[in-house]
Protein backbone atom coordinates (compact mmCIF):
# COMPACT_ATOMS: atom_id res chain seq x y z
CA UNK A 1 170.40 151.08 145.36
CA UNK A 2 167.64 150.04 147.86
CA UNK A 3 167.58 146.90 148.72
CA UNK A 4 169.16 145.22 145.59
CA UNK A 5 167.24 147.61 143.50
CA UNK A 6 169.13 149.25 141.04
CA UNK A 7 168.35 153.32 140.65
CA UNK A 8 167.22 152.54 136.83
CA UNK A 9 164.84 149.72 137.79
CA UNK A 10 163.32 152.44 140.76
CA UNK A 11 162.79 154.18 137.86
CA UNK A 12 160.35 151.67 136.27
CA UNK A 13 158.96 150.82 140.02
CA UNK A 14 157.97 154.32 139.93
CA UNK A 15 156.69 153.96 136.66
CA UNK A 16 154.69 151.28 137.89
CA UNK A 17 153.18 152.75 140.58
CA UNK A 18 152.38 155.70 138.27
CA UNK A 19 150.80 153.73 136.07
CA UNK A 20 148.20 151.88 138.99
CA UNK A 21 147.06 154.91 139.90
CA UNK A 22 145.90 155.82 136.38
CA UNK A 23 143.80 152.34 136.52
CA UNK A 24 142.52 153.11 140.32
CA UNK A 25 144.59 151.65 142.60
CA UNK A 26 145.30 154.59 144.49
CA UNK A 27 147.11 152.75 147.47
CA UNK A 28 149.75 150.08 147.19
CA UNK A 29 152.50 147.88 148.96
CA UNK A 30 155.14 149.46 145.92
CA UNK A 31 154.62 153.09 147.09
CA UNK A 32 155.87 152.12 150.85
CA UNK A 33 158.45 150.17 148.60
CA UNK A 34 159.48 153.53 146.99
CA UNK A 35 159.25 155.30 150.17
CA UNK A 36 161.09 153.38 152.86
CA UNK A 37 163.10 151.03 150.92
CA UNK A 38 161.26 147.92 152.13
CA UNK A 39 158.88 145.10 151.22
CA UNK A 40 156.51 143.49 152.43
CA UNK A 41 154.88 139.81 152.22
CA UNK A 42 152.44 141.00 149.63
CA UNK A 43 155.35 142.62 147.11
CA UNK A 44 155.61 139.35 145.18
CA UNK A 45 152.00 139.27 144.25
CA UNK A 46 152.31 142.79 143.25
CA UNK A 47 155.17 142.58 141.66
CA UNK A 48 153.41 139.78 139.27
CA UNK A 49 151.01 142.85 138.65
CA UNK A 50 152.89 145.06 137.99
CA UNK A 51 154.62 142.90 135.66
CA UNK A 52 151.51 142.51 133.70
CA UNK A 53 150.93 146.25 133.49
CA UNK A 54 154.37 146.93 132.60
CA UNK A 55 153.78 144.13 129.49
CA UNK A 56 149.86 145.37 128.55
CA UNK A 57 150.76 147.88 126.51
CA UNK A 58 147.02 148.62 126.58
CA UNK A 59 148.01 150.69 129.54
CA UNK A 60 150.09 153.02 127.78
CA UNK A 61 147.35 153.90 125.28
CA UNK A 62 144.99 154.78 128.21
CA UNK A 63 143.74 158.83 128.10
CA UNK A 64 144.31 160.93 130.80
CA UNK A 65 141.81 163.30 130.08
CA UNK A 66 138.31 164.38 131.36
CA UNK A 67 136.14 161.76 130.40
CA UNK A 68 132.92 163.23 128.19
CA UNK A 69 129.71 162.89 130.36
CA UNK A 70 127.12 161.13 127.39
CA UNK A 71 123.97 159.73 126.84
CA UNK A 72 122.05 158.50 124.24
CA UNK A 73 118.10 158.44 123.56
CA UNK A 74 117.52 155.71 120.55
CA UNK A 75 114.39 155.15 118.33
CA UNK A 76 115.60 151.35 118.03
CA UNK A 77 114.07 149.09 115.83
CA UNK A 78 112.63 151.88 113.90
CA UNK A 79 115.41 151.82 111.05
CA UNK A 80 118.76 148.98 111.38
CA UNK A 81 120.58 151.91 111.99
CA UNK A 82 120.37 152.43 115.21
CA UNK A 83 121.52 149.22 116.12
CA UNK A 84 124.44 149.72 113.94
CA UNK A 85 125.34 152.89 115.56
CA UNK A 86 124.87 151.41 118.80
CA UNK A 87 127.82 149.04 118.29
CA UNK A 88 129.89 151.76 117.00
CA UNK A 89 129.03 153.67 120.23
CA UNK A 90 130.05 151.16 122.74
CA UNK A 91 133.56 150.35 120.59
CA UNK A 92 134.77 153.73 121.84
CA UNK A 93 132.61 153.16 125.19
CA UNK A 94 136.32 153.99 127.25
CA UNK A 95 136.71 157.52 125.84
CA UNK A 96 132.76 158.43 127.78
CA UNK A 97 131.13 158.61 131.23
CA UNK A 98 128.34 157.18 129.53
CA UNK A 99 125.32 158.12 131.67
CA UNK A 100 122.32 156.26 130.03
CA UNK A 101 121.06 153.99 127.05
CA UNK A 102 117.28 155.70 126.67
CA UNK A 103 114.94 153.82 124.17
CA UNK A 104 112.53 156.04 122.68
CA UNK A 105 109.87 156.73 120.01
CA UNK A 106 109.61 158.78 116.96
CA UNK A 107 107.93 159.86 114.38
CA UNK A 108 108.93 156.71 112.50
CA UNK A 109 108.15 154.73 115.49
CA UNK A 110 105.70 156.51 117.91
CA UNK A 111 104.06 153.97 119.75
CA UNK A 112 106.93 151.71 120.57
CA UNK A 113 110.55 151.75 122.84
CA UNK A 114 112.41 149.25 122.76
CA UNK A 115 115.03 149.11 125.40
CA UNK A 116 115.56 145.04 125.12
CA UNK A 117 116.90 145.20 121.52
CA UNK A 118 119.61 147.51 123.25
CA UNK A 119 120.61 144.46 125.99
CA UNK A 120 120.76 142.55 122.75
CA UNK A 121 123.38 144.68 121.55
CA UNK A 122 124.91 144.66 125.21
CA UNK A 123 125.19 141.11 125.68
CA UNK A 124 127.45 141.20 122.38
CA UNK A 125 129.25 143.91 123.99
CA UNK A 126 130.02 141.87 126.86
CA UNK A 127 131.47 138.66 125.41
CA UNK A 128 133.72 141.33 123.44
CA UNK A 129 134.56 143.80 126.49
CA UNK A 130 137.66 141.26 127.67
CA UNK A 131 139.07 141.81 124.45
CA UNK A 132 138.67 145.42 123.83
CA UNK A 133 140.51 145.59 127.26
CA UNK A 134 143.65 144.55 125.74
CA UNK A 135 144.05 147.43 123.96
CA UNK A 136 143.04 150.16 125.85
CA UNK A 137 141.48 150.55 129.69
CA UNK A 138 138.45 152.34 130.69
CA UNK A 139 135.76 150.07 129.05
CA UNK A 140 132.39 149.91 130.95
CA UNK A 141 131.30 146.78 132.68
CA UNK A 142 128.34 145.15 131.67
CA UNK A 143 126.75 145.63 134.58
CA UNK A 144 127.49 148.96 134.93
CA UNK A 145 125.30 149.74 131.21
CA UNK A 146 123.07 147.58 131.57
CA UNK A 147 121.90 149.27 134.99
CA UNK A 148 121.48 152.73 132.87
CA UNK A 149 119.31 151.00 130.41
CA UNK A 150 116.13 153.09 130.87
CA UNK A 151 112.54 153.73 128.83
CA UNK A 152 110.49 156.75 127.75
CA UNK A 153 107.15 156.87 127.56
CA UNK A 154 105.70 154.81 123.72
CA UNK A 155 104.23 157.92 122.87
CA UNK A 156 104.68 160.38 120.22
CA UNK A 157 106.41 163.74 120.75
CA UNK A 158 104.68 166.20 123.21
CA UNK A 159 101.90 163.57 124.10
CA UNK A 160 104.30 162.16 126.75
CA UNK A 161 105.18 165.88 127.87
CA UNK A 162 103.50 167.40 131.03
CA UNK A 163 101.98 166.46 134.08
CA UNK A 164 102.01 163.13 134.94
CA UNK A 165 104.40 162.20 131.79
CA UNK A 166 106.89 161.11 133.71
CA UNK A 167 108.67 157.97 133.09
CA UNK A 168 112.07 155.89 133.78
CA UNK A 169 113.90 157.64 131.20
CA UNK A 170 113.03 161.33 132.33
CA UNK A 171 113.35 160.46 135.78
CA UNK A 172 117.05 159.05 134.91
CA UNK A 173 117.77 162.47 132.83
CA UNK A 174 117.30 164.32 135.98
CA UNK A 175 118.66 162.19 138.40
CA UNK A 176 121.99 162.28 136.00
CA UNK A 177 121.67 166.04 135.71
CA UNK A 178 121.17 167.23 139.59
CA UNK A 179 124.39 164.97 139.85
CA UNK A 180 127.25 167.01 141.72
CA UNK A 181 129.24 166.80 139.07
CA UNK A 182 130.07 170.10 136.55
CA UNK A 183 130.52 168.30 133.38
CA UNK A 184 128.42 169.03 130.74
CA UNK A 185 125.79 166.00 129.45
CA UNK A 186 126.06 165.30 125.79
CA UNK A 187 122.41 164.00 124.34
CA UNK A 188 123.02 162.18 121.26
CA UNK A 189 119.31 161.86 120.25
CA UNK A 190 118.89 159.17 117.41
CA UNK A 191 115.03 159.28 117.33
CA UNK A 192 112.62 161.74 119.39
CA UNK A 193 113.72 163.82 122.07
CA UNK A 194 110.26 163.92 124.25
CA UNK A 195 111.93 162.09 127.19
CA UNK A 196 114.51 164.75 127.55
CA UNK A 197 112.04 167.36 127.00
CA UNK A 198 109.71 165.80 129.90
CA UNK A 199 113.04 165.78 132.07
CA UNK A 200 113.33 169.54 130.95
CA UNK A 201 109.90 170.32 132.11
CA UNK A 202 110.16 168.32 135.37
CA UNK A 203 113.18 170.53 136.01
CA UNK A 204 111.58 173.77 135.36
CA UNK A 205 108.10 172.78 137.25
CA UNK A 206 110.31 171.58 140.25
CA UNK A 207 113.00 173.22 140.99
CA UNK A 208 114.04 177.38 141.53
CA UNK A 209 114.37 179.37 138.19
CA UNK A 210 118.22 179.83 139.46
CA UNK A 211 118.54 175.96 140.49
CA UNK A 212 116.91 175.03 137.00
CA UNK A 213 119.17 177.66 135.30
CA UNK A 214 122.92 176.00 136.34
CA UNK A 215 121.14 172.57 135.21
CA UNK A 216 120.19 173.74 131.96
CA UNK A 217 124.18 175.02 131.38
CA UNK A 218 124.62 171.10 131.86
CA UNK A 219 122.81 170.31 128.56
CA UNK A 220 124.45 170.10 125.48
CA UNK A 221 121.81 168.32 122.42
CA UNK A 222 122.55 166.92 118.99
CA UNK A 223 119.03 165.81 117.82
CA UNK A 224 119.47 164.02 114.45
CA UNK A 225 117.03 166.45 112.67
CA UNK A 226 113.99 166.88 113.69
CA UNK A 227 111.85 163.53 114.89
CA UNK A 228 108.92 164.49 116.36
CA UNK A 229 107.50 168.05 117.75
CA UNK A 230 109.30 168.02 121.05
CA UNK A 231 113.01 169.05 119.40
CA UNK A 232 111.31 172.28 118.21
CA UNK A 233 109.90 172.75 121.80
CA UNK A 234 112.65 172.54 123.44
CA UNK A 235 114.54 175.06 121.69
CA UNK A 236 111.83 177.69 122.17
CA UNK A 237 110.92 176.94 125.99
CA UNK A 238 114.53 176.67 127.19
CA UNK A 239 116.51 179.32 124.50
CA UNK A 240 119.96 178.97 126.52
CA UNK A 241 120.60 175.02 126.38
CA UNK A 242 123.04 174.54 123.75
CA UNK A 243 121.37 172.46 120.43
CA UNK A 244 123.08 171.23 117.32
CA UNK A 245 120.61 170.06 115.07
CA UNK A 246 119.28 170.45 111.10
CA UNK A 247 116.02 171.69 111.95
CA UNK A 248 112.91 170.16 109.92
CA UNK A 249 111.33 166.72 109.11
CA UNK A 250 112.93 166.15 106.22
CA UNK A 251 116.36 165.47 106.12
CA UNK A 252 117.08 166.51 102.05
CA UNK A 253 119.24 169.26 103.55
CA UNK A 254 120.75 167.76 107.05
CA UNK A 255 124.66 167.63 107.81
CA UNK A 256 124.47 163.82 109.08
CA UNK A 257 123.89 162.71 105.58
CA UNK A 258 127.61 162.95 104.81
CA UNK A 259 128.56 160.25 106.73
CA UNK A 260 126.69 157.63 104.16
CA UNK A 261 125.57 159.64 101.36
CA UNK A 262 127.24 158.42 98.08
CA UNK A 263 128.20 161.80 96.73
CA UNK A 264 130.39 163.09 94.07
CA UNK A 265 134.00 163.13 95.26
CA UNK A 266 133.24 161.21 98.63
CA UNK A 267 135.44 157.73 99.63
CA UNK A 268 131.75 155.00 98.56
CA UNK A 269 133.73 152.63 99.36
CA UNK A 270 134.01 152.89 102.82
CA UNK A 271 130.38 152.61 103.03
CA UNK A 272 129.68 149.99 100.40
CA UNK A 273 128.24 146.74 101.71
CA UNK A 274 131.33 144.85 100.57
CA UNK A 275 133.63 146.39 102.81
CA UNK A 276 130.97 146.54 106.00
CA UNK A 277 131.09 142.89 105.57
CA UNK A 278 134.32 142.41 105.13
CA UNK A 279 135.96 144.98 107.97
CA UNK A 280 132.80 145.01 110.55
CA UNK A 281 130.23 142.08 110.11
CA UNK A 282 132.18 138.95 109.23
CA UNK A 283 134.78 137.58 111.36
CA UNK A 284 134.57 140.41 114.05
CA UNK A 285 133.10 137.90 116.79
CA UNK A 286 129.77 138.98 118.59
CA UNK A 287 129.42 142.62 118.14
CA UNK A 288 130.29 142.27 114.28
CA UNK A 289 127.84 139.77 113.52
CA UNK A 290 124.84 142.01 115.34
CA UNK A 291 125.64 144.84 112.86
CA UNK A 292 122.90 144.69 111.00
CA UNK A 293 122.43 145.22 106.85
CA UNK A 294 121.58 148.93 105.69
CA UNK A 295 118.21 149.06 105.07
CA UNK A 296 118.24 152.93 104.07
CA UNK A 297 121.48 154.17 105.01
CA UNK A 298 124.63 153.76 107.26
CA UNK A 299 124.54 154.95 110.73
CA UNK A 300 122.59 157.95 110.01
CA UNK A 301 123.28 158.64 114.24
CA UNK A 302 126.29 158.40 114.39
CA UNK A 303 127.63 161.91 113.47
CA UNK A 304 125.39 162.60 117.09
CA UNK A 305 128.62 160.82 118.68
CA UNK A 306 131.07 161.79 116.48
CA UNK A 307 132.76 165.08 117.51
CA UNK A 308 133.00 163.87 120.57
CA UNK A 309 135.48 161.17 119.84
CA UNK A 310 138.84 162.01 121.47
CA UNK A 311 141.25 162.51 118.37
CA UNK A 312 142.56 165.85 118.21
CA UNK A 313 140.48 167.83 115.97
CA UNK A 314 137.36 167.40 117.56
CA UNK A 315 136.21 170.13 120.25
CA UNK A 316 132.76 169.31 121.20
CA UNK A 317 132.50 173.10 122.86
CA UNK A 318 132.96 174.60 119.76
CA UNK A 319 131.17 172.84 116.75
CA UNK A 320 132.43 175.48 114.76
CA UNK A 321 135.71 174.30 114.67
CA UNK A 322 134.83 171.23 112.47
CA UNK A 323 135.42 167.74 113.42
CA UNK A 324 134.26 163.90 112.20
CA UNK A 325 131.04 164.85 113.42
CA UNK A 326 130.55 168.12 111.09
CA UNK A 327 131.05 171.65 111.01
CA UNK A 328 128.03 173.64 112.56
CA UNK A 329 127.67 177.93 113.09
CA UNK A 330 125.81 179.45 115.95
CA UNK A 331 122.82 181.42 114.11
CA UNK A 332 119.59 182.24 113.16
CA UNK A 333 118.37 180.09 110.32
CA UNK A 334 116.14 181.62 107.64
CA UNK A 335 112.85 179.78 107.60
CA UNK A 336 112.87 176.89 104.97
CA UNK A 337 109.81 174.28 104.29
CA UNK A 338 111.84 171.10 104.80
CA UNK A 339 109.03 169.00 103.25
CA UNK A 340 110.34 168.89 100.06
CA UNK A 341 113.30 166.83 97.65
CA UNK A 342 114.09 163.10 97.99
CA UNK A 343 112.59 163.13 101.15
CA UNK A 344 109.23 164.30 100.61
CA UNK A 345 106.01 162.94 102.23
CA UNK A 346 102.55 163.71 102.02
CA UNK A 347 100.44 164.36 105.71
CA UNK A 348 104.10 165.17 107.12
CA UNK A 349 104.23 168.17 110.50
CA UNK A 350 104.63 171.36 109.34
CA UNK A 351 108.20 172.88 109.82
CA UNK A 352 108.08 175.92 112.28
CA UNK A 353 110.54 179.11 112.04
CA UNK A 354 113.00 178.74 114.55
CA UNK A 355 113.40 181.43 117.31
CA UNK A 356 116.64 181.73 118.66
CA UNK A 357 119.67 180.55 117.13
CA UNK A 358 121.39 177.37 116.87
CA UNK A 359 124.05 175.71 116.03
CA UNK A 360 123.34 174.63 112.69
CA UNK A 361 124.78 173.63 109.05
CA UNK A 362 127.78 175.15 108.00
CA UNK A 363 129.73 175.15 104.81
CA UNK A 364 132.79 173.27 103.68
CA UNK A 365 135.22 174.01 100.90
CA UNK A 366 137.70 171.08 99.93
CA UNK A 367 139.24 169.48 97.31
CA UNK A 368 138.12 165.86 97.00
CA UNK A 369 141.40 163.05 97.76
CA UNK A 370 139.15 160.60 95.79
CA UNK A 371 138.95 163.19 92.55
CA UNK A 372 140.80 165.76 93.07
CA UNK A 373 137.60 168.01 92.40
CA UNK A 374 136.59 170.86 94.55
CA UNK A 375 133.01 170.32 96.46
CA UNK A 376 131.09 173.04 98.65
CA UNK A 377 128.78 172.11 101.13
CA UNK A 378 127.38 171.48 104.36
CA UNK A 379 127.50 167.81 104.09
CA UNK A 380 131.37 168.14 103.10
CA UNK A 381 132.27 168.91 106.69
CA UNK A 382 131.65 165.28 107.48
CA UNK A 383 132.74 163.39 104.64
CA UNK A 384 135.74 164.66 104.49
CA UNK A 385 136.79 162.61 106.70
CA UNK A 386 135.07 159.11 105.98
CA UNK A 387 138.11 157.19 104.95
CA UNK A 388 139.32 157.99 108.19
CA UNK A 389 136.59 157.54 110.62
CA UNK A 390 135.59 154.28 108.57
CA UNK A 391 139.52 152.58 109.04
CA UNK A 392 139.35 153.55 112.54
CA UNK A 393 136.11 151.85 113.32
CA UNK A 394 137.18 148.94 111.60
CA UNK A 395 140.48 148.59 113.70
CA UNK A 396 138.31 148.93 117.28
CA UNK A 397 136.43 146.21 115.61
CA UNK A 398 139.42 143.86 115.57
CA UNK A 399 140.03 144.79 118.69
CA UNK A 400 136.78 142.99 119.51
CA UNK A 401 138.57 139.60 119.33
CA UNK A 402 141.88 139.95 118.49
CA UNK A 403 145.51 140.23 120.55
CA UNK A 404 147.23 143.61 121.05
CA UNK A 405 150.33 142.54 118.67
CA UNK A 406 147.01 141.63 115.68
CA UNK A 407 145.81 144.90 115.28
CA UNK A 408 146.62 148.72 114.12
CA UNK A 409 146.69 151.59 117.02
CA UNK A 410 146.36 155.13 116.52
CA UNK A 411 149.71 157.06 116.60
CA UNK A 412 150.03 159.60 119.47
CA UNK A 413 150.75 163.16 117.28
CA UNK A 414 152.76 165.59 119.66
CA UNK A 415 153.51 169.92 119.26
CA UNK A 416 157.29 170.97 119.84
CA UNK A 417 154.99 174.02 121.22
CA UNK A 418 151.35 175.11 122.68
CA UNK A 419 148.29 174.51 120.46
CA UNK A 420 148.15 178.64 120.50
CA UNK A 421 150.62 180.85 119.07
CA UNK A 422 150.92 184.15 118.79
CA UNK A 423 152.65 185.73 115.92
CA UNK A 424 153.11 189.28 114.30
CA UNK A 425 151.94 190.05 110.80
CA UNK A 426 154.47 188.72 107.85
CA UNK A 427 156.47 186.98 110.75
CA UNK A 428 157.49 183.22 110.31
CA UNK A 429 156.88 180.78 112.64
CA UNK A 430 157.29 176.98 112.88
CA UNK A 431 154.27 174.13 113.01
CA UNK A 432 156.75 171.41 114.45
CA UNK A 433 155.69 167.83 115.69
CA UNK A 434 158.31 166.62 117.08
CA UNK A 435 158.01 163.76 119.67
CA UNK A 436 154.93 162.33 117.61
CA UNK A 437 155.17 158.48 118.22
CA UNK A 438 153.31 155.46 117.01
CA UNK A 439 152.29 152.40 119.64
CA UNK A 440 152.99 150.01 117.37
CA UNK A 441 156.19 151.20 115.89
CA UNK A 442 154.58 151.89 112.46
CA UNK A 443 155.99 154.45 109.93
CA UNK A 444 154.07 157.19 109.83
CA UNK A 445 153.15 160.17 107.42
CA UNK A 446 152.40 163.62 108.63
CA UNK A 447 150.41 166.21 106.30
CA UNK A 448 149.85 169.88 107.69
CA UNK A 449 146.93 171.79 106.49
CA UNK A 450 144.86 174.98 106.74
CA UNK A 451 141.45 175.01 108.09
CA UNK A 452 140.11 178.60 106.22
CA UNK A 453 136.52 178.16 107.53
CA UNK A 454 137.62 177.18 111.45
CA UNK A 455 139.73 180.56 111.66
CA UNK A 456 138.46 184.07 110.99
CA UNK A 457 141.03 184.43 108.40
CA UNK A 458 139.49 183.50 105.29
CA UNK A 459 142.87 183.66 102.79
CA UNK A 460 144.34 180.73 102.16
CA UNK A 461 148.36 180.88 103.90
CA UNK A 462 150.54 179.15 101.26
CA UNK A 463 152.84 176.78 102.37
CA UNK A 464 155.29 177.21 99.43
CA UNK A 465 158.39 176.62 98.83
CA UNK A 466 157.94 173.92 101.60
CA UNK A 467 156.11 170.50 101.74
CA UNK A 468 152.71 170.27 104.20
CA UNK A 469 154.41 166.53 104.44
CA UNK A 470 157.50 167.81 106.47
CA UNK A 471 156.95 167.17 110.74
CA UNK A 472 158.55 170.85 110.91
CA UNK A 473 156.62 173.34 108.33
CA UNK A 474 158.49 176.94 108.75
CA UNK A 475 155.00 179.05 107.74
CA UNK A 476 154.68 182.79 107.06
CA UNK A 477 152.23 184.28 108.83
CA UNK A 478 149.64 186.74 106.14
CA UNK A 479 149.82 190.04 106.09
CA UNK A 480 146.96 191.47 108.29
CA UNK A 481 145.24 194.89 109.69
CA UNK A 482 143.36 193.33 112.56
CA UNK A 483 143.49 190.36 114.95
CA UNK A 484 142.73 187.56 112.92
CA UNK A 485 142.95 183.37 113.97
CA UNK A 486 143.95 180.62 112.04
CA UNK A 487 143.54 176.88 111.92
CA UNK A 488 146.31 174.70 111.22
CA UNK A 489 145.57 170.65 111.14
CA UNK A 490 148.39 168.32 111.87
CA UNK A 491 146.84 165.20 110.45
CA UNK A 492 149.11 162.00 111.10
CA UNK A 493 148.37 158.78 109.69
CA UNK A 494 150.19 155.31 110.42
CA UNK A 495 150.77 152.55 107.72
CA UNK A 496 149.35 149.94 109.64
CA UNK A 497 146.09 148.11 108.87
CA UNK A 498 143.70 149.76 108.33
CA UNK A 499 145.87 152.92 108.80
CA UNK A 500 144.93 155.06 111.46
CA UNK A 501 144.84 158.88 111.84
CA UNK A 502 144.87 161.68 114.67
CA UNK A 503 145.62 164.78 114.68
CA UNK A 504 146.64 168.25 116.60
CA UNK A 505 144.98 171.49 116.48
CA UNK A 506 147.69 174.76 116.17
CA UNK A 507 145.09 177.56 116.29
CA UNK A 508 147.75 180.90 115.80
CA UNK A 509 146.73 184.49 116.48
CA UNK A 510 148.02 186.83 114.11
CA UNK A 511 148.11 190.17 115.18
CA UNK A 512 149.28 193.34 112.80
């Protein structure tokens, strides 16, 4: 014992301590506790503390991983959806470094910015940001977004690139990009992308080609198709930066569509305006009743944002792997007029070949939950996952305004073993998840499955005679003549409400 502390309650002093150093208090009067068996005058307010975080389960829900570095440029006020994606942005605010709020034009919208409708959208997120604290840390102040609230210039496209286009939103870019920090930037570009392209060019016109080179590794773009003539720009002037992005004007053929597109053997309900009432405008306190009414579609930005949700199956380095944000392959893409389908205008920009590749749509092969029909596409690598994405926006929505014992929390899926396995040709192996846990002691299903298109195995493995339901799947690796890697998805879902889902990636080398 020290000092009439038991060695099991040490244990949750240590704990404790642990646990303020994950929020940021990197000193305190419980580590000289620990260390020399003594307190001091100040223990008893501590103590109240650490109380509190011992009783927030928030805490325990908090990620200890790097922290994405993101920004977003927004055509606001050129389409409702903007604003609506906006809201869904800032409910999963704690899982970013969010570097800047840009208002921009477009080409639906290319003499305009509009940086106050985004304060409007902050000031909701700040009567809800006390709240949203309850159930997990790491939510931006106010303050803190509101300062990286910045403008472009209310031009269109390459008119506000050059000399003497500066404005507050380039100079930001490059103030956030020459920061000493080696974390890539993630542009989510709702609208036009001419601010970042003036930042580019500032870059290149000011700085040494090898200075201007490590900055440009920095950049990682997802341009929701193509929004004015500065996306296609940027990908021929600066061939290295990584861009995701439909190319073209039109959007008949983008990716992003599956995320509100009522196709065949997609969840429509999920996106219907009954249920956006029900789980995210009405009753949902501030932020819920700024989510405006689709005018055209839902969130048509928000796949931008994502992949690079933390839920283990996204890896934003490697769109290829598929995620809630789509399923994208680094090539060349055949040139294709764009201008044409439901999305056709007259006087529209010409579409230009592209010249160097990108990463770009990629297809999907599933059977549909909803009708049990198969569906190919690109647009399938995003709606796939709707039901899920949808439930799990609706529950951070409750956590706008209601106590941590009211709502539904993600479980926490664990591996019995590494995420990479090794295994011979025609051996068996085990996909275990053992030590998978739920923070709200839900029941909770687990359902293993094979990725074909993530791997470079293209069979299918069969899972047979066992259940893809079972937490520990014994699987028989194929029978192959060359290295080949596959995908395997642990998808877990809770039966809370809405029930939540996350998963863990098992990528397995099989070598013959």
């Amino acid at each position: 014992m020290i000092d009439g502390v038991s060695s099991s309650n040490l244990f949750v002093v240590q704990f404790l301590a642990y646990l303020l150093k994950k929020i940021g208090m990197e000193k305190c009067d419980f580590e000289i506790f620990i260390k020399h068996g003594k307190m001091k005058k100040t223990t008893p307010i501590l103590f109240f503390v650490f109380l509190f975080v011992l009783f927030n389960p928030s805490h325990l829900l908090a990620q200890n991983f790097p922290k994405l570095r993101v920004m977003v440029l927004t055509d606001i006020e050129a389409d409702p959806d903007d604003t609506e994606s906006m809201i869904r942005f800032l409910t999963y605010a704690n899982q970013w470094d969010v570097e800047g709020l840009i208002a921009t034009t477009s080409i639906h919208q290319k003499a305009r910015v509009a940086p106050e409708s985004i304060l409007k959208v902050l000031a909701a997120y700040k009567i809800a940001r006390p709240n949203l604290l309850k159930h997990v840390l790491g939510y931006p102040t106010y303050d803190d977004l509101q300062s990286k609230v910045k403008k472009g210039l209310a031009v269109y496209g390459m008119q506000g690139v050059g000399q003497s286009k500066n404005s507050e939103g380039s100079d930001w870019i490059v103030k956030v990009l020459e920061k000493k920090d080696d974390r890539p930037v993630w542009f989510c570009v709702w609208g036009g992308p001419n601010t970042l392209a003036q930042a580019l060019w500032t870059i290149k016109n000011t700085k040494s080609a090898e200075e201007a080179e490590k900055i440009y590794k920095k950049v990682r773009v997802y341009t929701i198709s193509d929004q004015d003539d500065s996306g296609p720009w940027i990908r021929k002037n600066f061939p290295n930066i990584f861009f995701v992005v439909t190319p073209g004007y039109n959007y008949a053929n983008a990716t992003w569509l599956g995320i509100s597109f009522p196709v065949p053997g997609s969840n429509a309900d999920v996106i219907s305006n009954e249920w956006l009432a029900k789980n995210i405008q009405q009753g949902h306190g501030p932020m819920g009743a700024a989510y405006p009414d689709v005018a055209y579609g839902m969130e048509g930005d928000t796949p931008s944002f994502l992949g690079l949700i933390s839920n283990g199956l996204n890896d934003p380095e490697h769109p290829n792997y598929g995620g809630w944000g789509g399923r994208y392959e680094l090539y060349l893409p055949p040139f294709e007029d764009s201008n044409q389908g439901m999305f056709k205008r007259e006087n529209w920009p010409k579409d230009e070949p592209e010249t160097r590749p990108i990463w770009t749509n990629a297809k999907d092969s599933i059977v549909s939950p909803i009708d049990k029909k198969s569906y190919v596409g690109n647009r399938e690598t995003i709606w796939r996952w709707r039901t899920e994405f949808q439930n799990d926006f609706a529950a951070r929505m409750q956590w706008t305004t209601k106590e941590f014992s009211e709502c539904n929390h993600p479980p926490i899926p664990m591996l019995a073993h590494s995420d990479h396995l090794t295994v011979k040709s025609g051996q068996q192996f085990h996909l275990n998840a053992a030590g998978t846990t739920d923070p709200d002691g839900d029941s909770m299903s687990y359902f293993w499955f094979q990725y074909p298109e993530a791997g470079t195995y293209k069979g299918i493995v069969s899972f047979r005679p066992y259940s893809p339901n079972l937490y520990d799947l014994p699987v028989t690796a194929p029978v192959v003549d060359s290295v080949q890697t596959i995908h395997f998805i642990l998808k877990v879902t809770d039966k809370g409400t809405p029930p939540l889902t996350r998963y863990k990636r098992v990528i397995v080398t099989v070598t013959p």
